[in-house]
Protein backbone atom coordinates (compact mmCIF):
# COMPACT_ATOMS: atom_id res chain seq x y z
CA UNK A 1 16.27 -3.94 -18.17
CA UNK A 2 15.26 -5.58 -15.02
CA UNK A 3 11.68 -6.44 -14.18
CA UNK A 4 10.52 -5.02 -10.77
CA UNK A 5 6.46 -4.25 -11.01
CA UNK A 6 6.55 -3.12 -7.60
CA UNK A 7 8.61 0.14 -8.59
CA UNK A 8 6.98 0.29 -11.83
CA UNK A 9 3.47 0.06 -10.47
CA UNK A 10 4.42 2.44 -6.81
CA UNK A 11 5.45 4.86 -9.66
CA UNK A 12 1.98 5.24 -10.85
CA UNK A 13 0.41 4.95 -7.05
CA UNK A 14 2.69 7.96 -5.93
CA UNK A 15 1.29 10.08 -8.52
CA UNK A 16 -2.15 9.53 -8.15
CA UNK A 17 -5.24 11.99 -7.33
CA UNK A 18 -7.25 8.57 -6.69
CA UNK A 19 -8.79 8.06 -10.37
CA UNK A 20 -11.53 6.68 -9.15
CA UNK A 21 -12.51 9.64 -7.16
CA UNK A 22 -12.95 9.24 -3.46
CA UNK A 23 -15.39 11.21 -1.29
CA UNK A 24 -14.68 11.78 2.44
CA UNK A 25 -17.35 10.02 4.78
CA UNK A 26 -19.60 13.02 6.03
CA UNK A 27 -19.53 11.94 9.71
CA UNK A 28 -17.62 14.04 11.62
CA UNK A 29 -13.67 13.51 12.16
CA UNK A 30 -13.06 12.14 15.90
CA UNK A 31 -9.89 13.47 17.52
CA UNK A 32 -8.10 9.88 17.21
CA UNK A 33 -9.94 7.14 15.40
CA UNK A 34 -6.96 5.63 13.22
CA UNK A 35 -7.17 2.22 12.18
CA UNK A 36 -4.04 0.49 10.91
CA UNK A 37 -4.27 -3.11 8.66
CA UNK A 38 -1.69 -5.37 8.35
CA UNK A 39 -1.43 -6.92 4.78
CA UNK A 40 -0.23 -9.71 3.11
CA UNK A 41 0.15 -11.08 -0.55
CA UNK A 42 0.61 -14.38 -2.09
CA UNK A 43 1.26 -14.36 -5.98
CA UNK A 44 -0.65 -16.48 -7.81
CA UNK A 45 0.82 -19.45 -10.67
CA UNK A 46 -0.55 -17.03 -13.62
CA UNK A 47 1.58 -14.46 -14.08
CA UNK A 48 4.37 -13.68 -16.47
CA UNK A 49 7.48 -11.09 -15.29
CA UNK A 50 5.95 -10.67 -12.92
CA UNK A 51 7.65 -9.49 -8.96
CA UNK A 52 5.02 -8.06 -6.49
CA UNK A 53 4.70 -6.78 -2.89
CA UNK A 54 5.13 -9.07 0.31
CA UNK A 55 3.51 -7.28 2.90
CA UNK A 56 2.47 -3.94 3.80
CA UNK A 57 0.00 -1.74 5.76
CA UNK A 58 -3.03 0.40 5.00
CA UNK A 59 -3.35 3.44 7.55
CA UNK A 60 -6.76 5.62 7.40
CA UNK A 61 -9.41 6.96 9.77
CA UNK A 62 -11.70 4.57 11.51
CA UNK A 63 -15.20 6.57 10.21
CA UNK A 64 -13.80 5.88 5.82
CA UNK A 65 -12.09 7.97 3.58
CA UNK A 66 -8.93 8.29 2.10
CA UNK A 67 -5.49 6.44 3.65
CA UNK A 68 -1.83 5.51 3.08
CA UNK A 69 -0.75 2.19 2.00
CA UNK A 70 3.28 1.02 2.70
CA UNK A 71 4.04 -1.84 1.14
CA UNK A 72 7.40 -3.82 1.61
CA UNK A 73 9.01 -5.91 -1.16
CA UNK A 74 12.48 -7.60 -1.09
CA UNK A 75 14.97 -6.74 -4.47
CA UNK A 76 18.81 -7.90 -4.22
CA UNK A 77 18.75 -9.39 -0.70
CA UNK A 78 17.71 -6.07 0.48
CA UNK A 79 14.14 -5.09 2.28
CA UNK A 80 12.30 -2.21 1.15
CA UNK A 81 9.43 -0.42 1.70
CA UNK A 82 7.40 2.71 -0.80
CA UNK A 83 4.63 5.03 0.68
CA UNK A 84 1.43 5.76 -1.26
CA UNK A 85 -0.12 8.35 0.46
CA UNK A 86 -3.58 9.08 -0.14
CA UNK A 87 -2.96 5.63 -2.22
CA UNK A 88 -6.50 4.32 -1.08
CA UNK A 89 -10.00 4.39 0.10
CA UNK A 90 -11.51 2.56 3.11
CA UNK A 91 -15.86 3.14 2.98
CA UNK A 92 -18.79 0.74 4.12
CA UNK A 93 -21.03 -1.44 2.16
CA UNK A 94 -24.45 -2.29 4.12
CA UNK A 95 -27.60 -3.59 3.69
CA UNK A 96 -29.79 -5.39 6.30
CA UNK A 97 -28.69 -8.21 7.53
CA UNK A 98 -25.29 -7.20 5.94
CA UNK A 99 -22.64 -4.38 6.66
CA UNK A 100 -19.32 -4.74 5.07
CA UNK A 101 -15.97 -3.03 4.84
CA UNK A 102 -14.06 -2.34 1.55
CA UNK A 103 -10.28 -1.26 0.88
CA UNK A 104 -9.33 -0.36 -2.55
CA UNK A 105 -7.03 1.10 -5.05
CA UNK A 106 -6.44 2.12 -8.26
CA UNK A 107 -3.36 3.00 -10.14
CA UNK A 108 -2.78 4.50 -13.45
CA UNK A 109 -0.56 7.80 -13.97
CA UNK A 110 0.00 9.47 -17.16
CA UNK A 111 4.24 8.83 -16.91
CA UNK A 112 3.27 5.01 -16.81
CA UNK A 113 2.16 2.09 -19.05
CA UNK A 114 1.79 0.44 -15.67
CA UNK A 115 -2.09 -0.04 -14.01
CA UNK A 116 -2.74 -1.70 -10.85
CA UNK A 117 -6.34 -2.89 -8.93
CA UNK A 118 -6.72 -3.94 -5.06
CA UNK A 119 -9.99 -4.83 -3.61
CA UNK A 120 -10.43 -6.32 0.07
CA UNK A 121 -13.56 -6.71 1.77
CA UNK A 122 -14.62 -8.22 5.45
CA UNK A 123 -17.56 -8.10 7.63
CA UNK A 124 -17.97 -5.67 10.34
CA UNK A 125 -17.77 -8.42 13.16
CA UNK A 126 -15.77 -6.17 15.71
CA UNK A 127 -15.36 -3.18 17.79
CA UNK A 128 -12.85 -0.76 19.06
CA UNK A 129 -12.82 2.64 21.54
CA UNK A 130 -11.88 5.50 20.63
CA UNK A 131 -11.68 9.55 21.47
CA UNK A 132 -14.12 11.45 19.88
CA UNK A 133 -14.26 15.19 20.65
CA UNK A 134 -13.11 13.95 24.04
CA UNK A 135 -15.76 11.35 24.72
CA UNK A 136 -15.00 7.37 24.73
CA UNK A 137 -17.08 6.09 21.49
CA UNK A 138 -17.49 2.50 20.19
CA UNK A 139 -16.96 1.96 16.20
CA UNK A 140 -17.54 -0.74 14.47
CA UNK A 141 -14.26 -2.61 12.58
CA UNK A 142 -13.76 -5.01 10.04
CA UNK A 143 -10.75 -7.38 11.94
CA UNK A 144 -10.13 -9.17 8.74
CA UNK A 145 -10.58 -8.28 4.68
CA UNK A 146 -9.83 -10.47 1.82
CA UNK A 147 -9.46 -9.52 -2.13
CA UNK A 148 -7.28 -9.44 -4.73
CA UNK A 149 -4.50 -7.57 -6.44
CA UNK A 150 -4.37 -7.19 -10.15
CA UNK A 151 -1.30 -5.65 -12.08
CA UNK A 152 0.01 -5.28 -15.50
CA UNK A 153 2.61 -2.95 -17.85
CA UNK A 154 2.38 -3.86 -21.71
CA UNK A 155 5.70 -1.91 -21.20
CA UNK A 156 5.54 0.21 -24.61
CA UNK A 157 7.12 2.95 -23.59
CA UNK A 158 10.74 0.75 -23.02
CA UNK A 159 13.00 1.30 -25.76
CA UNK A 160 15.35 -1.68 -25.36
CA UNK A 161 14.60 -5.00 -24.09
CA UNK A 162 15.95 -6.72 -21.54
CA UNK A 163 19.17 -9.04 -21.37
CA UNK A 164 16.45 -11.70 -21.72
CA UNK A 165 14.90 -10.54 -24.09
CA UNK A 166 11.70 -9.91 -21.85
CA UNK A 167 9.16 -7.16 -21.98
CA UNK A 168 5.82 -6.56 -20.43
CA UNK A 169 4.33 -8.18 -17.01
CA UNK A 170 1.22 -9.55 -15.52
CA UNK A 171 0.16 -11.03 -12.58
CA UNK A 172 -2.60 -11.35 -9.95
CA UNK A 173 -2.18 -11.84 -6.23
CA UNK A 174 -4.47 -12.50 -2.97
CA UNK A 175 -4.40 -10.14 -0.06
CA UNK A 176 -5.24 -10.91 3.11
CA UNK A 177 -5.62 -7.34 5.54
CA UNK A 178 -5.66 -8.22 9.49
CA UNK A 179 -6.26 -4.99 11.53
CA UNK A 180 -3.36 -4.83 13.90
CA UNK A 181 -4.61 -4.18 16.93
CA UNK A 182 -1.39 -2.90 18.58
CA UNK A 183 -0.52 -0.57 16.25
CA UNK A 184 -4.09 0.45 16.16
CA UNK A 185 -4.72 0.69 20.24
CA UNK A 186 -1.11 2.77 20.07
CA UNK A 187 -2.31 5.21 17.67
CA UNK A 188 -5.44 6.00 19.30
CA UNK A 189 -3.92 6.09 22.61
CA UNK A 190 -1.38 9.00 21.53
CA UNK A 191 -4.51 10.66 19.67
CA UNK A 192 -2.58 10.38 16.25
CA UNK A 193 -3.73 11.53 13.00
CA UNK A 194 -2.47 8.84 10.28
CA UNK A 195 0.10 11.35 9.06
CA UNK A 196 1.80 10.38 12.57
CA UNK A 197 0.43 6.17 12.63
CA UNK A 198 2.41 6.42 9.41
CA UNK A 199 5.70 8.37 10.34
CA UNK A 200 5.93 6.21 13.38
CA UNK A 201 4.98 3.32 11.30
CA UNK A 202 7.94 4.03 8.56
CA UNK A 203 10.30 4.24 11.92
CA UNK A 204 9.28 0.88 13.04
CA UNK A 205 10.63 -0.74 9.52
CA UNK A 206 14.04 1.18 9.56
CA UNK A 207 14.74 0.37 12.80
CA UNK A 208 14.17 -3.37 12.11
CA UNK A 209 16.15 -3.12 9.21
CA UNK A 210 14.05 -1.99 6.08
CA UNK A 211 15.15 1.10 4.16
CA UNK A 212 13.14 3.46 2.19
CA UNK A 213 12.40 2.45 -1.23
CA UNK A 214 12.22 6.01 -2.78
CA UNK A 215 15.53 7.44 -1.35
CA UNK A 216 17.98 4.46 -2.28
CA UNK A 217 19.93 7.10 -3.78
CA UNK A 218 21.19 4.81 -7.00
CA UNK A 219 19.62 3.55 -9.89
CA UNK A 220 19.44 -0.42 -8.69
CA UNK A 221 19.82 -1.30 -12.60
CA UNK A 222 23.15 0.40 -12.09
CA UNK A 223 24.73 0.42 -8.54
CA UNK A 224 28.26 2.11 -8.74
CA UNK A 225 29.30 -0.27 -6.25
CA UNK A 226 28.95 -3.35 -8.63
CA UNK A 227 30.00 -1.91 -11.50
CA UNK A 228 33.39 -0.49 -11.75
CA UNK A 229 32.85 1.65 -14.92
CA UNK A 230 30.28 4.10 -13.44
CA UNK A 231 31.61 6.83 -11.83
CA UNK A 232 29.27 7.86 -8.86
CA UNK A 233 30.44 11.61 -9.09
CA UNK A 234 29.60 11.72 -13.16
């Protein structure tokens, strides 16, 4: 069996209903307020089996509330990229003196011994313009967020180790989130929802060469094309 947490753990993100139960920001929705984050992880010296995420992007609507991560990871000399939609929350922390922005997930599905944490926050230290109800409004942005990524899989549920005789994984990871300002100004600019940030998003990484992680079509632990003794049409 070959170790890949970010499968393992994108298995339990797909399925969620957000565990940790998200409520939509009662402002009202603007026609195009979309802000899109660029993210990136660094793995930390602590973990054990464990393979995580390289980059990725967190899509949601300026004013809080739910959003989609995609999250890109490399596996054979190939790039890949999974969708969580609905995967996180964006909402604001404040007090006076003090008004922050905060990203996070949580993942835990029933069909999985896998569980995974992310938590960013940044101060709200910038600005952008957007449409709302056809009027040019000013909101607030957090243009960085920092935090961490916690994962694990005791792995139970496997009934035969691997050829190394290796079971289970760990690990813990930074995250740095930069809002991407392009992307961001583009989406606004066409009035997208972040249904359509994240379609056009998702056709950005093919065209450069990253395929979709959920429609590889194979079982990677058993490609056809490397081994001879599986027939594809069985």
């Amino acid at each position: 069996m070959k170790h890949t947490a970010q499968r393992t753990l994108f298995s339990s993100l797909l399925g969620l209903a957000i565990a940790f139960g998200i409520f939509a920001f009662a402002a009202p929705r603007a026609e195009a307020q979309v802000l899109v984050y660029r993210m990136e992880f660094k793995k930390s010296g602590h973990g054990v089996n464990f393979d995580f995420f390289d980059r990725g992007y967190f899509v949601v609507d300026g004013l809080g509330g739910i959003g989609t991560f995609i999250l890109t990871y490399r596996e054979d000399g190939r790039d890949f990229y999974l969708e969580s939609a609905d995967g996180g929350e964006l909402f604001f922390a404040v007090r006076p003196g003090i008004e922050k922005a905060v990203i996070r997930a949580k993942s835990a599905a029933d069909s999985s011994t896998a569980e995974s944490y992310y938590l960013m926050a940044g101060d709200l230290s910038s600005s952008i313009t957007v449409n709302l109800r056809g009027q040019k409004v000013t909101l607030a942005v957090a243009p960085f967020l920092r935090g961490n990524a916690l994962a694990s899989d005791s792995e139970t549920d496997v009934e035969f180790l691997s050829s190394e005789s290796s079971i289970g994984f760990a690990g813990f990871a930074t995250i740095k989130a930069y809002l991407d300002r392009t992307r961001t100004r583009a989406a606004n600019k066409g009035t997208q929802s972040v249904s359509d940030a994240v379609t056009d998003l998702k056709a950005d990484l093919e065209r450069s060469g990253i395929s979709d992680g959920s429609d590889t079509g194979v079982d990677p632990e058993v490609d056809p094309e490397v081994d001879p003794e599986v027939d594809p049409e069985a």
